[in-house]
C-alpha atoms as a PDB file:
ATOM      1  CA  UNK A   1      -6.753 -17.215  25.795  1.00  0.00           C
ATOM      2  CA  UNK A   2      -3.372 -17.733  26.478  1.00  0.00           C
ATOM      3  CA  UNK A   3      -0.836 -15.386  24.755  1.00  0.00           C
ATOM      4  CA  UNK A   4       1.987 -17.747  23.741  1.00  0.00           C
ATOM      5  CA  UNK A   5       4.519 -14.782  22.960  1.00  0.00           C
ATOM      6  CA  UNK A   6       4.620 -11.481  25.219  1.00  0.00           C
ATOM      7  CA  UNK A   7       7.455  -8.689  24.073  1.00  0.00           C
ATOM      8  CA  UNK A   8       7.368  -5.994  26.480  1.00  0.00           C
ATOM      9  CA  UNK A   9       9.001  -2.436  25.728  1.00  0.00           C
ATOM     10  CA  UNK A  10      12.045  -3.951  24.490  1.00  0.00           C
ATOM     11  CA  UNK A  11      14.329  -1.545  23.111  1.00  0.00           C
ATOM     12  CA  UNK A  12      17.711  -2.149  20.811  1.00  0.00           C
ATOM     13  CA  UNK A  13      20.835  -0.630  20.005  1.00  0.00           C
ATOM     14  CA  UNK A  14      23.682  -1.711  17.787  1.00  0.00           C
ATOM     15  CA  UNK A  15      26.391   1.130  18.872  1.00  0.00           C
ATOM     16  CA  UNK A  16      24.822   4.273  18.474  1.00  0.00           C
ATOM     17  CA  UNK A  17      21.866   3.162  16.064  1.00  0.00           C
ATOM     18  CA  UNK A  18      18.561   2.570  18.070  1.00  0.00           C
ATOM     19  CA  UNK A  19      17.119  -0.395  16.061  1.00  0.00           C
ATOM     20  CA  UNK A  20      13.960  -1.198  18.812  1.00  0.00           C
ATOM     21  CA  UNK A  21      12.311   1.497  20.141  1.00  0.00           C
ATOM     22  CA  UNK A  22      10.042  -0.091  22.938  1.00  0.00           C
ATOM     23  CA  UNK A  23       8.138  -2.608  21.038  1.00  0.00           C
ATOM     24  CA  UNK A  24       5.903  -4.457  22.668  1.00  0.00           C
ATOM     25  CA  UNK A  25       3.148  -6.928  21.323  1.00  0.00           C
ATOM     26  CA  UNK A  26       1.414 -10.205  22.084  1.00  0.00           C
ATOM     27  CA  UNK A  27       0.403 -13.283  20.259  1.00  0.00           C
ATOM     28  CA  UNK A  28      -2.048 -15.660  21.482  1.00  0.00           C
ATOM     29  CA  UNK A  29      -2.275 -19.208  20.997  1.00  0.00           C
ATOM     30  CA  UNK A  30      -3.280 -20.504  17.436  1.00  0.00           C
ATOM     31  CA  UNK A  31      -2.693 -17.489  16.152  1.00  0.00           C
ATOM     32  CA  UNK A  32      -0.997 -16.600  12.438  1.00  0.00           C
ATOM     33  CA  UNK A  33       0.320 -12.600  13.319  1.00  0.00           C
ATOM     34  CA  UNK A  34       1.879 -10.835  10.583  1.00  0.00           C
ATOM     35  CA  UNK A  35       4.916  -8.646  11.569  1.00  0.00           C
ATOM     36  CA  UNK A  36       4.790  -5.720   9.019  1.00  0.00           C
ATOM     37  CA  UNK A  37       7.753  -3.224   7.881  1.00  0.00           C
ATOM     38  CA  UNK A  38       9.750  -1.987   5.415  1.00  0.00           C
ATOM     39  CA  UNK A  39      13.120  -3.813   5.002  1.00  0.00           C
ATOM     40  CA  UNK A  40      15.280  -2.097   7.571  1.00  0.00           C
ATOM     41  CA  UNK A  41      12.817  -1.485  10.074  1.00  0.00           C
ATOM     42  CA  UNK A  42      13.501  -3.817  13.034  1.00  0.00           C
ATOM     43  CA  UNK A  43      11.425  -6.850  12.421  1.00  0.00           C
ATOM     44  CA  UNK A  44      15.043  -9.463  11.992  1.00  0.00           C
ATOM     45  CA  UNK A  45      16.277  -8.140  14.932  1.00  0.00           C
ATOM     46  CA  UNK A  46      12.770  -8.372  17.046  1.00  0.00           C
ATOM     47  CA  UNK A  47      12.445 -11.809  16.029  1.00  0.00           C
ATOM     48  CA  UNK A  48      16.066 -12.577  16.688  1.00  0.00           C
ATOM     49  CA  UNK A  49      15.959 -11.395  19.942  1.00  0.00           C
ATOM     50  CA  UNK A  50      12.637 -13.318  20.644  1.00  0.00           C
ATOM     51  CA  UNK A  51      15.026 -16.469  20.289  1.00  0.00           C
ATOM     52  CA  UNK A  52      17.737 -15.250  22.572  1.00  0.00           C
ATOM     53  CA  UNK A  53      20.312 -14.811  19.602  1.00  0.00           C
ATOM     54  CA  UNK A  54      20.413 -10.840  20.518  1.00  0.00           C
ATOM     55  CA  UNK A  55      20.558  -9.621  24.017  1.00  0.00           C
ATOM     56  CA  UNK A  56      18.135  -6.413  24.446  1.00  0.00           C
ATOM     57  CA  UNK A  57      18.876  -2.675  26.473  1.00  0.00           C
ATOM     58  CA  UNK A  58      15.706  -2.997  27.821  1.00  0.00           C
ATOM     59  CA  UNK A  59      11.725  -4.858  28.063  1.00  0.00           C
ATOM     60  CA  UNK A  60      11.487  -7.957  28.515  1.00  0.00           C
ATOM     61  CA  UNK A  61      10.082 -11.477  26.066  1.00  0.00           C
ATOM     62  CA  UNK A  62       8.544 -14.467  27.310  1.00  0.00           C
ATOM     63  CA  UNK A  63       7.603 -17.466  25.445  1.00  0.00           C
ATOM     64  CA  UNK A  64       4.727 -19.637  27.301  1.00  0.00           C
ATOM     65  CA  UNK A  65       5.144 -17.401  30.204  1.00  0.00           C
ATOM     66  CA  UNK A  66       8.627 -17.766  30.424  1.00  0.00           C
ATOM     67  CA  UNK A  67      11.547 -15.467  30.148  1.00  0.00           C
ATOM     68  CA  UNK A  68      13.608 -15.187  27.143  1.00  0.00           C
ATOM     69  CA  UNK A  69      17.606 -14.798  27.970  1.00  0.00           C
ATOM     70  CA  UNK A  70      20.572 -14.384  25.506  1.00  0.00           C
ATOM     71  CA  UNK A  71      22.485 -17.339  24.809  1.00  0.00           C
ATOM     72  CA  UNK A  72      21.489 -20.738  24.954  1.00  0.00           C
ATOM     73  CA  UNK A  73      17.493 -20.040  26.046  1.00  0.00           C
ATOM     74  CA  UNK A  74      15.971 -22.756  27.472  1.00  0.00           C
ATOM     75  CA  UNK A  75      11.913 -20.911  25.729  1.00  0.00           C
ATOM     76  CA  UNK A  76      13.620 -21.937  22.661  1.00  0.00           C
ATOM     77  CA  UNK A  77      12.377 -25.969  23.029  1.00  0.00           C
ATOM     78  CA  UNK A  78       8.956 -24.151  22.391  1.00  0.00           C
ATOM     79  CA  UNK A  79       9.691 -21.863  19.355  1.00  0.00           C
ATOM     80  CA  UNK A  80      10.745 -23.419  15.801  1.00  0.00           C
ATOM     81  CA  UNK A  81      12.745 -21.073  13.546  1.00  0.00           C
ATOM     82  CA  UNK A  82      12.979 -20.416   9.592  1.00  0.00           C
ATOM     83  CA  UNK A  83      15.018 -17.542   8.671  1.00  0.00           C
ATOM     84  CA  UNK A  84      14.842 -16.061   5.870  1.00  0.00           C
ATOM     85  CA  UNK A  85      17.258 -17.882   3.917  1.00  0.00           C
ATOM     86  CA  UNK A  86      17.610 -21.461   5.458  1.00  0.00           C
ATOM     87  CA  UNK A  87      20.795 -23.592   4.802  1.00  0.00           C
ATOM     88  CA  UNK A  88      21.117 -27.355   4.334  1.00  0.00           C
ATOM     89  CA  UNK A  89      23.359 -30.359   4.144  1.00  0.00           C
ATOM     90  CA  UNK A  90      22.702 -30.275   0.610  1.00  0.00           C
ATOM     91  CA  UNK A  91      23.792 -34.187   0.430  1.00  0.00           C
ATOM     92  CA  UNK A  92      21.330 -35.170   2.437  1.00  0.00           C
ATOM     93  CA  UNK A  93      17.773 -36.049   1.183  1.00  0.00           C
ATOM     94  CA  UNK A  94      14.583 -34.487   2.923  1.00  0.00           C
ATOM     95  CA  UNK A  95      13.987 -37.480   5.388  1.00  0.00           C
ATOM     96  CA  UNK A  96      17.623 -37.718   6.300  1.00  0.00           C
ATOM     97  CA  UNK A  97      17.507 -34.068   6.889  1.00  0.00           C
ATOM     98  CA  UNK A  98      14.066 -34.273   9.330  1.00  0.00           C
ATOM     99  CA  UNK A  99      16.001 -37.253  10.795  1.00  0.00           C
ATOM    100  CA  UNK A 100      19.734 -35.402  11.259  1.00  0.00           C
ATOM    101  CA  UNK A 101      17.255 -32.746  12.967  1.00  0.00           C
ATOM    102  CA  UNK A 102      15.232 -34.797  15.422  1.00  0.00           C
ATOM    103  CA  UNK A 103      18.424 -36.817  16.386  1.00  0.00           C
ATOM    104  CA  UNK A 104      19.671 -33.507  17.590  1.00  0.00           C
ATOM    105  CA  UNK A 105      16.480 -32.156  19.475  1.00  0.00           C
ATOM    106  CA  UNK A 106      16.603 -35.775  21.850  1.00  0.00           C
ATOM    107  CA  UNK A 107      13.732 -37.507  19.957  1.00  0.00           C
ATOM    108  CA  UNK A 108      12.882 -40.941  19.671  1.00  0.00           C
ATOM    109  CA  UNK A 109      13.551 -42.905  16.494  1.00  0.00           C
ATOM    110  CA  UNK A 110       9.616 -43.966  16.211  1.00  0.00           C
ATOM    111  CA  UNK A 111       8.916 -40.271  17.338  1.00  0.00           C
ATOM    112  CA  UNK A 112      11.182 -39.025  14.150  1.00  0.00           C
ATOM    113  CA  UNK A 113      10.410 -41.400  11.977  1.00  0.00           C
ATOM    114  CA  UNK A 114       6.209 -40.443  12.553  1.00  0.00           C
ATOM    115  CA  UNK A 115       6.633 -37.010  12.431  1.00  0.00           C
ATOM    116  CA  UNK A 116       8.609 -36.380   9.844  1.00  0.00           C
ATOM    117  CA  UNK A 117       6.276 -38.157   7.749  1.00  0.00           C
ATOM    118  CA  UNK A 118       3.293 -36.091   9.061  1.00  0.00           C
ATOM    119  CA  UNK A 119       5.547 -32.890   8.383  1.00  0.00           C
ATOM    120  CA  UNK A 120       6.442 -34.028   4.535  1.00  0.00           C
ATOM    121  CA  UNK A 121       2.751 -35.021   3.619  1.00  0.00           C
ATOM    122  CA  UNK A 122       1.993 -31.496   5.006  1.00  0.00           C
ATOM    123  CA  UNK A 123       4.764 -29.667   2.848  1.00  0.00           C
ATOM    124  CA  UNK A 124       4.349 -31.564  -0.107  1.00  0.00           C
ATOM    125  CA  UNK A 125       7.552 -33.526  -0.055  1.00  0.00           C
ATOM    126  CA  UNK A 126       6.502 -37.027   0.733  1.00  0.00           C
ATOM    127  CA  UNK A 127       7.431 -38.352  -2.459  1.00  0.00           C
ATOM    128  CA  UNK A 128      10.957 -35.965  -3.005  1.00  0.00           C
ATOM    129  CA  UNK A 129      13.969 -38.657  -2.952  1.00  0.00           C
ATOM    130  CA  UNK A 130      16.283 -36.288  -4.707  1.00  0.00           C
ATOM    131  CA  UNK A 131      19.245 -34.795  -2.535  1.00  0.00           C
ATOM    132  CA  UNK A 132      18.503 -31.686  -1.249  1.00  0.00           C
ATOM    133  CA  UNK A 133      21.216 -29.326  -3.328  1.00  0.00           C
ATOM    134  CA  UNK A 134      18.540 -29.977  -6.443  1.00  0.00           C
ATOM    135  CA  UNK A 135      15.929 -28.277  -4.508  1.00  0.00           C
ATOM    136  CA  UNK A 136      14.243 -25.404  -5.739  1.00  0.00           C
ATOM    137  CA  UNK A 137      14.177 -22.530  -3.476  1.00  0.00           C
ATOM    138  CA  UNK A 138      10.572 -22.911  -2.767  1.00  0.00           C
ATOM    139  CA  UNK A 139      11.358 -26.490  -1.931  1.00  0.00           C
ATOM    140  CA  UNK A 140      14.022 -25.530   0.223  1.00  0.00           C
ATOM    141  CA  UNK A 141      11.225 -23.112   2.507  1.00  0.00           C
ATOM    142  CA  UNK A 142       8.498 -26.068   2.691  1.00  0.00           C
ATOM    143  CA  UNK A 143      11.962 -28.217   4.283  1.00  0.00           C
ATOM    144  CA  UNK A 144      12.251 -25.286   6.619  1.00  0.00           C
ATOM    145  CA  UNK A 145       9.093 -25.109   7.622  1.00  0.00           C
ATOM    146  CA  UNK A 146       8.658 -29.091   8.097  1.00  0.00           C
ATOM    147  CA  UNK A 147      12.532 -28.830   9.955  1.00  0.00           C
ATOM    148  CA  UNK A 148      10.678 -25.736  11.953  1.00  0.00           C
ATOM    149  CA  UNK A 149       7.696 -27.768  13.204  1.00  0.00           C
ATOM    150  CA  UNK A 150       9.357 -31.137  14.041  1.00  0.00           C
ATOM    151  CA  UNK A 151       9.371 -31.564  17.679  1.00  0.00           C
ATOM    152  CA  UNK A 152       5.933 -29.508  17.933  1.00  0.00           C
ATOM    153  CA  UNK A 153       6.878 -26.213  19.246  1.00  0.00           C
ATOM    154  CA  UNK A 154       4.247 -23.603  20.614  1.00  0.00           C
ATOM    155  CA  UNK A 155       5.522 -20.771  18.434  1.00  0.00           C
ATOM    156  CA  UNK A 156       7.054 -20.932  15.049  1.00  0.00           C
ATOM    157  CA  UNK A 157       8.518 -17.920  13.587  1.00  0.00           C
ATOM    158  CA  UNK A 158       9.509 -17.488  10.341  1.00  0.00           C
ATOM    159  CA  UNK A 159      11.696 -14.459   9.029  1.00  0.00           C
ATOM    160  CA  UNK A 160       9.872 -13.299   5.303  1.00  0.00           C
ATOM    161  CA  UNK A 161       9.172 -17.396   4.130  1.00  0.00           C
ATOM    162  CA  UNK A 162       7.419 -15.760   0.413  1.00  0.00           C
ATOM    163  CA  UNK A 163       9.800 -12.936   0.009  1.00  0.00           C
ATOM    164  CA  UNK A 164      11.637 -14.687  -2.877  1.00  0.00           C
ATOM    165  CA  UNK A 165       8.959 -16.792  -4.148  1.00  0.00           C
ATOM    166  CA  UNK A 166       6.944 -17.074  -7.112  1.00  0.00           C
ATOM    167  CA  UNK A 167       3.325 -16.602  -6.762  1.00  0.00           C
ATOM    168  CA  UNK A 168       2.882 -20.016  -7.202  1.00  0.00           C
ATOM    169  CA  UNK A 169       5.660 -20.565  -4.460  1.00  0.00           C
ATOM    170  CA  UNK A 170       3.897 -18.336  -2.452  1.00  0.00           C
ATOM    171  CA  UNK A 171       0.554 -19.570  -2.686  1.00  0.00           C
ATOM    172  CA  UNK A 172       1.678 -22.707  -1.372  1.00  0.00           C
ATOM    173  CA  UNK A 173       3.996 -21.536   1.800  1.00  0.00           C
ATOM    174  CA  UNK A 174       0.773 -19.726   2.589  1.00  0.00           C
ATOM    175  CA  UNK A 175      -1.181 -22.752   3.118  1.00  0.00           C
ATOM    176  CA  UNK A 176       1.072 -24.349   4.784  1.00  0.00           C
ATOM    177  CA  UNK A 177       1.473 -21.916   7.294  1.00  0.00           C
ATOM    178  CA  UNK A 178      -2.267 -22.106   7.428  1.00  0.00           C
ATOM    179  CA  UNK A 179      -1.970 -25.314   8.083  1.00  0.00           C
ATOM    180  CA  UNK A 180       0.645 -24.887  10.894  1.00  0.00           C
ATOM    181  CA  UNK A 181      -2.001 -23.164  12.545  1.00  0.00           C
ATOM    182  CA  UNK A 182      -3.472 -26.038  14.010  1.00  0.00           C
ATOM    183  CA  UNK A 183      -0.361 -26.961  15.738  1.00  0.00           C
ATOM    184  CA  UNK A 184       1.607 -24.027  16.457  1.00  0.00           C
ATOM    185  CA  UNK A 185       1.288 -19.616  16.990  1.00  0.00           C
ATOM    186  CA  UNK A 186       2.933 -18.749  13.328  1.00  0.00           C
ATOM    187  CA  UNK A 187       4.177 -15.725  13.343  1.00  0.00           C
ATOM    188  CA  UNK A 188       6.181 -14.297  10.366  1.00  0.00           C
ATOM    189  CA  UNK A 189       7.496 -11.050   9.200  1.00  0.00           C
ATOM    190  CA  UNK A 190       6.834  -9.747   5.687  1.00  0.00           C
ATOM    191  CA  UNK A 191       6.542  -6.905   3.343  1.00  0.00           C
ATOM    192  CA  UNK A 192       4.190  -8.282   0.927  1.00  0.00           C
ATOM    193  CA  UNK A 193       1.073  -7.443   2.540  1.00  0.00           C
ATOM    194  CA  UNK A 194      -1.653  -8.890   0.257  1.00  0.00           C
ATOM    195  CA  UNK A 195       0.031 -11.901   2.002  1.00  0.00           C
ATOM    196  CA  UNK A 196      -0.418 -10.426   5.554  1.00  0.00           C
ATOM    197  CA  UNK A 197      -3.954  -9.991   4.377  1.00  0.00           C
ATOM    198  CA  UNK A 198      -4.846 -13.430   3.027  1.00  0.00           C
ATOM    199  CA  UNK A 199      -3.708 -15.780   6.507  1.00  0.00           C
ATOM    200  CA  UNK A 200      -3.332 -13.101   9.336  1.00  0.00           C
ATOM    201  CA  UNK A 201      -5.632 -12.258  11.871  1.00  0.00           C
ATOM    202  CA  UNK A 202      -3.439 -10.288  14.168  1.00  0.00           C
ATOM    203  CA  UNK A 203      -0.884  -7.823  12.531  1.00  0.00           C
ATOM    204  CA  UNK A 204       2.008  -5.479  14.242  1.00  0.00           C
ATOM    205  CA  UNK A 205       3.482  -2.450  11.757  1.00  0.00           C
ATOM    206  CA  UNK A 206       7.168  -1.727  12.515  1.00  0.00           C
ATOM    207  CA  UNK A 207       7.919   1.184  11.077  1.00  0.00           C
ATOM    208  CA  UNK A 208      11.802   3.003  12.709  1.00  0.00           C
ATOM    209  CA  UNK A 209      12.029   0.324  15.110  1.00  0.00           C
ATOM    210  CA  UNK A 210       8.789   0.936  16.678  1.00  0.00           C
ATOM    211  CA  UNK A 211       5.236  -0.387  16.608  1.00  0.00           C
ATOM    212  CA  UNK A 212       3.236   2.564  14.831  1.00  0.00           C
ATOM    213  CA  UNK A 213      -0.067   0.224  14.682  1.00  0.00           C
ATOM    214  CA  UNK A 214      -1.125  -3.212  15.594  1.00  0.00           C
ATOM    215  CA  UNK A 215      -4.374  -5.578  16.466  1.00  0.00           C
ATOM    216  CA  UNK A 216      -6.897  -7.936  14.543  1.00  0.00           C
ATOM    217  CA  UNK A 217      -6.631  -6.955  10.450  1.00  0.00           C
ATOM    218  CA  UNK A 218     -10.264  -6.276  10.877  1.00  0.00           C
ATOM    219  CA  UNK A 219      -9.937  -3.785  13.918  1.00  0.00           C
ATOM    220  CA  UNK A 220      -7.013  -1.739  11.876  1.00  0.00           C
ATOM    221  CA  UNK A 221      -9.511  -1.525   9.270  1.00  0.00           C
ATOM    222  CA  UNK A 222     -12.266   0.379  11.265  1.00  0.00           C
ATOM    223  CA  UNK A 223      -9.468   2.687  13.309  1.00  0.00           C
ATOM    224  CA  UNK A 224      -8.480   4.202   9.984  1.00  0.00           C
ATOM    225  CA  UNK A 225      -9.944   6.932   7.894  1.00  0.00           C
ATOM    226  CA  UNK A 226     -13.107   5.992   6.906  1.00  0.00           C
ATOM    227  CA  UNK A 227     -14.088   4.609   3.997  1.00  0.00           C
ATOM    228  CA  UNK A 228     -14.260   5.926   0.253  1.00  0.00           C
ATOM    229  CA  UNK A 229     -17.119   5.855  -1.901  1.00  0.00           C
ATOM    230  CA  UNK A 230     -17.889   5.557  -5.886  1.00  0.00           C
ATOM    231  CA  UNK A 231     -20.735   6.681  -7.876  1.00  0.00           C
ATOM    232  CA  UNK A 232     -21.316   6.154 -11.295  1.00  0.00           C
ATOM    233  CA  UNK A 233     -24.139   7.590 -13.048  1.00  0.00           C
ATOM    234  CA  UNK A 234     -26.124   6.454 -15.742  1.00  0.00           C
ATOM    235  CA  UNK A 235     -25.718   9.768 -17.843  1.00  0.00           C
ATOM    236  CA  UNK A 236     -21.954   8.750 -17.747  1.00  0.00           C
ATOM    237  CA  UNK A 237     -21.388  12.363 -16.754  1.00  0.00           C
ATOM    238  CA  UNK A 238     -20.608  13.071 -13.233  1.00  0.00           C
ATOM    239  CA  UNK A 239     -19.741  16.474 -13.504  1.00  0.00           C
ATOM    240  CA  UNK A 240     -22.954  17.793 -13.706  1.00  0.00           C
ATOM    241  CA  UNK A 241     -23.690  16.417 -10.472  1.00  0.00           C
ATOM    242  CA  UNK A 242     -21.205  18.316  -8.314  1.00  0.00           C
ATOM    243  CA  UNK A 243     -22.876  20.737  -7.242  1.00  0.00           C
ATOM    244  CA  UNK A 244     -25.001  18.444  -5.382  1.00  0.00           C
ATOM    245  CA  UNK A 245     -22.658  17.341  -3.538  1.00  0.00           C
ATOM    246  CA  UNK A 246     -19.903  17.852  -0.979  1.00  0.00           C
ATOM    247  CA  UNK A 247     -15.974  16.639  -1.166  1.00  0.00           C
ATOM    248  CA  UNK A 248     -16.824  14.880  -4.386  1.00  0.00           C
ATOM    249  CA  UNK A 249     -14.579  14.711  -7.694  1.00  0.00           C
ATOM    250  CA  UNK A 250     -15.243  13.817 -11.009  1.00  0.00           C
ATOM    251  CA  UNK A 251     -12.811  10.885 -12.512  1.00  0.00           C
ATOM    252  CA  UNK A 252     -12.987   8.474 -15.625  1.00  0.00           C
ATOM    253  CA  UNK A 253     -16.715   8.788 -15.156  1.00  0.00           C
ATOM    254  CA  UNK A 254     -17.943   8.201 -11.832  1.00  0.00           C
ATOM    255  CA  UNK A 255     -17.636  10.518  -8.690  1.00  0.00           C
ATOM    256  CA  UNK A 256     -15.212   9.912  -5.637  1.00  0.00           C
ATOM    257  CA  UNK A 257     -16.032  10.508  -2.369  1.00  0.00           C
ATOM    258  CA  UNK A 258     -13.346  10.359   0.337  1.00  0.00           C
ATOM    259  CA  UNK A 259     -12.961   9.545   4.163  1.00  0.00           C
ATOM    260  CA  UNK A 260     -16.936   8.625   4.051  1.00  0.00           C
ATOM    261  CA  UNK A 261     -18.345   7.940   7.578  1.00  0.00           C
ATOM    262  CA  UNK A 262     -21.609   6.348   7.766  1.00  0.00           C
ATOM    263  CA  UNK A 263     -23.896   9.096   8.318  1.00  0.00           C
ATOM    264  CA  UNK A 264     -22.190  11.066   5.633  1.00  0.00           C
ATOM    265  CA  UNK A 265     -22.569   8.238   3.143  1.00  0.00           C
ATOM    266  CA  UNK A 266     -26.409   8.181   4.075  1.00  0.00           C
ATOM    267  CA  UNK A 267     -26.736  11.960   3.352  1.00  0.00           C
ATOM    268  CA  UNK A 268     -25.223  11.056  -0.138  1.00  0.00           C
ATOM    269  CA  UNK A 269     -28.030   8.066  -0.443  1.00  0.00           C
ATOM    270  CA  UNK A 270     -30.860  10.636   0.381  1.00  0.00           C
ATOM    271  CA  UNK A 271     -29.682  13.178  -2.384  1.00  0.00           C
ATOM    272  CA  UNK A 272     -29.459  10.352  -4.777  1.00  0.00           C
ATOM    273  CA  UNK A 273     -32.903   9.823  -4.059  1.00  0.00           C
ATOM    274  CA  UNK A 274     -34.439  13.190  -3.466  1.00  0.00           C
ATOM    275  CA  UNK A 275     -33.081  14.306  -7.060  1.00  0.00           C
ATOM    276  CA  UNK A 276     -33.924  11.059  -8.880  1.00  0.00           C
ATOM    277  CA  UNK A 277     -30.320  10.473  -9.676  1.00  0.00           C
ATOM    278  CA  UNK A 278     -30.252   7.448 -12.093  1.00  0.00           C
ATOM    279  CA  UNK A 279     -27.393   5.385 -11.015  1.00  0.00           C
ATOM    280  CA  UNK A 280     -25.271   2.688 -12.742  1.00  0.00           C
ATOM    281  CA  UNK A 281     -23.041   1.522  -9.085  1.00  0.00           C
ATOM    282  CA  UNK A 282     -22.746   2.816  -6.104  1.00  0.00           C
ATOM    283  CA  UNK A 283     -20.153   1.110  -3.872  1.00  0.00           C
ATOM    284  CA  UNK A 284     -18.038   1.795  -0.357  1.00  0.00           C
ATOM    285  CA  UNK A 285     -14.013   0.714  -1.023  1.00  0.00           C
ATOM    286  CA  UNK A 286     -13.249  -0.950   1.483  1.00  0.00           C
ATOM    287  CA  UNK A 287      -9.579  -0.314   2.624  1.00  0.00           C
ATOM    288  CA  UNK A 288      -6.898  -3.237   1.806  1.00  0.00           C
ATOM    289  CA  UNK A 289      -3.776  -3.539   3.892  1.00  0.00           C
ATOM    290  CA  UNK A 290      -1.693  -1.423   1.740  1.00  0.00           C
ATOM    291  CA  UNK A 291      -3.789   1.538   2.415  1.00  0.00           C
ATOM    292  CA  UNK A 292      -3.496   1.121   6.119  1.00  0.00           C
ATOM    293  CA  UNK A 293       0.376   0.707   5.952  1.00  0.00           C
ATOM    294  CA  UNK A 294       1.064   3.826   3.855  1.00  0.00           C
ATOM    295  CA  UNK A 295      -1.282   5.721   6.254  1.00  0.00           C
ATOM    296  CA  UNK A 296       0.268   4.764   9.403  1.00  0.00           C
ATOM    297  CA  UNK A 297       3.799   5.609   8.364  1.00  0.00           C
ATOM    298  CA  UNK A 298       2.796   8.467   6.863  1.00  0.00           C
ATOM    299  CA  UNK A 299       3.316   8.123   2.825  1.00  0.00           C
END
């Protein structure tokens, strides 16, 4: 598979600050990759650079295989861009804004005129007539993400789209960058990871300007500590049982096991069943997103 973005040890300074500290990571084609950090941690500048608007120190970023450069970069007919707080002609209605757009990218009227009704169907704005300064600011991210995708770019980036959303507003940019998937790479940078963890299946964490962790969602999963484990027995009173096992703890009824590998949670089985241990649940937690985040950067 084809990786349609490739950022190779790039590295960042603004004076004396190093922002990127060589980050590299790919993202293949039809692809939605979530690009994880705190606020502060690099992930503007990353993506900024990706579109040529900041020159890097060092690495190097290609876009369908070729080279990024500062300025006016030519990858850029294959990436569409939302940042993270898009601005309109507020006059302007949402077709007369999709038109504006395609006039200026060199497309066709017919070509515009097709598209842009594909793109509003898919954002939920086929029907808005209203002038664009009345537009709610979820409104205003489904227009950026239609503007984003109009002349059908391989890679569309989008700079924290659900940041200032609602859930409701959120739920929806979600699908539509689900939906976007068909067409383009997504990739978009976020702190909200429950996000991250509904859409993505590739994920980069950007923690000081450097990658501390990256890969499928499910692969991070399995390189972390192992799972934990609950038990709650029927007596209702765990304590009892501790001395039966290891690295257990007694809490609001039930006992905790941590960092459980899967021989470890099979000993724990067999002295369930060897002592005729009446049990209510017994369940492995799997690890959520969150977890893996504050465990890779330490917290």
């Amino acid at each position: 598979m084809m990786n349609v973005l490739e950022v190779s040890h790039i590295s960042k300074h603004f004076g004396d600050k190093e922002v990127l500290k060589d980050v590299s990571f790919n993202v293949p084609e039809n692809c939605i990759f979530g690009f994880i950090g705190k606020n502060g941690a690099g992930k503007t500048t990353a993506m900024k650079a990706v579109l040529g608007l900041h020159p890097v120190d060092g690495g190097e970023i290609k876009v369908c295989g070729e080279k990024v450069t500062y300025g006016n970069s030519p990858t850029n007919r294959n990436v569409g861009y939302l940042p993270d707080v898009p601005e309109f002609y507020g006059f302007m209605n949402a077709a007369e804004y999709l038109k504006l757009c395609g006039e200026i990218t060199g497309m066709s009227s017919d070509d515009i005129k097709k598209r842009s009704g594909e793109l509003l169907e898919m954002v939920g704005l086929s029907g808005e007539k209203h002038r664009i300064k009345g537009f709610s600011r979820g409104m205003k991210q489904r227009l950026g993400i239609a503007q984003a995708l109009l002349n059908r770019p391989k890679l569309l980036i989008c700079d924290e789209p659900t940041s200032a959303l609602d859930p409701v507003g959120r739920h929806e940019i979600l699908d539509i960058l689900l939906a976007a998937k068909e067409q383009s790479s997504v990739v978009f940078s976020t702190h909200i990871l429950s996000d991250v963890e509904r859409i993505c299946s590739d994920i980069a964490i950007l923690e000081g300007g450097k990658i501390v962790l990256g890969g499928s969602v499910d692969e991070l999963k399995k390189r972390t500590e192992s799972q934990s484990v609950e038990l709650v027995p029927l007596n209702g009173n765990p304590e009892k049982l501790l001395g039966l096992f290891h690295n257990a703890k007694a809490d609001c009824g039930k006992l905790i096991f941590e960092s459980v590998n899967d021989e470890e949670f099979e000993e724990i089985l067999h002295i369930v069943l060897a002592n005729h241990i009446g049990i209510e649940r017994i369940e492995r937690m799997e690890k959520d997103l969150e977890q893996v985040f504050l465990e890779v950067i330490g917290k």
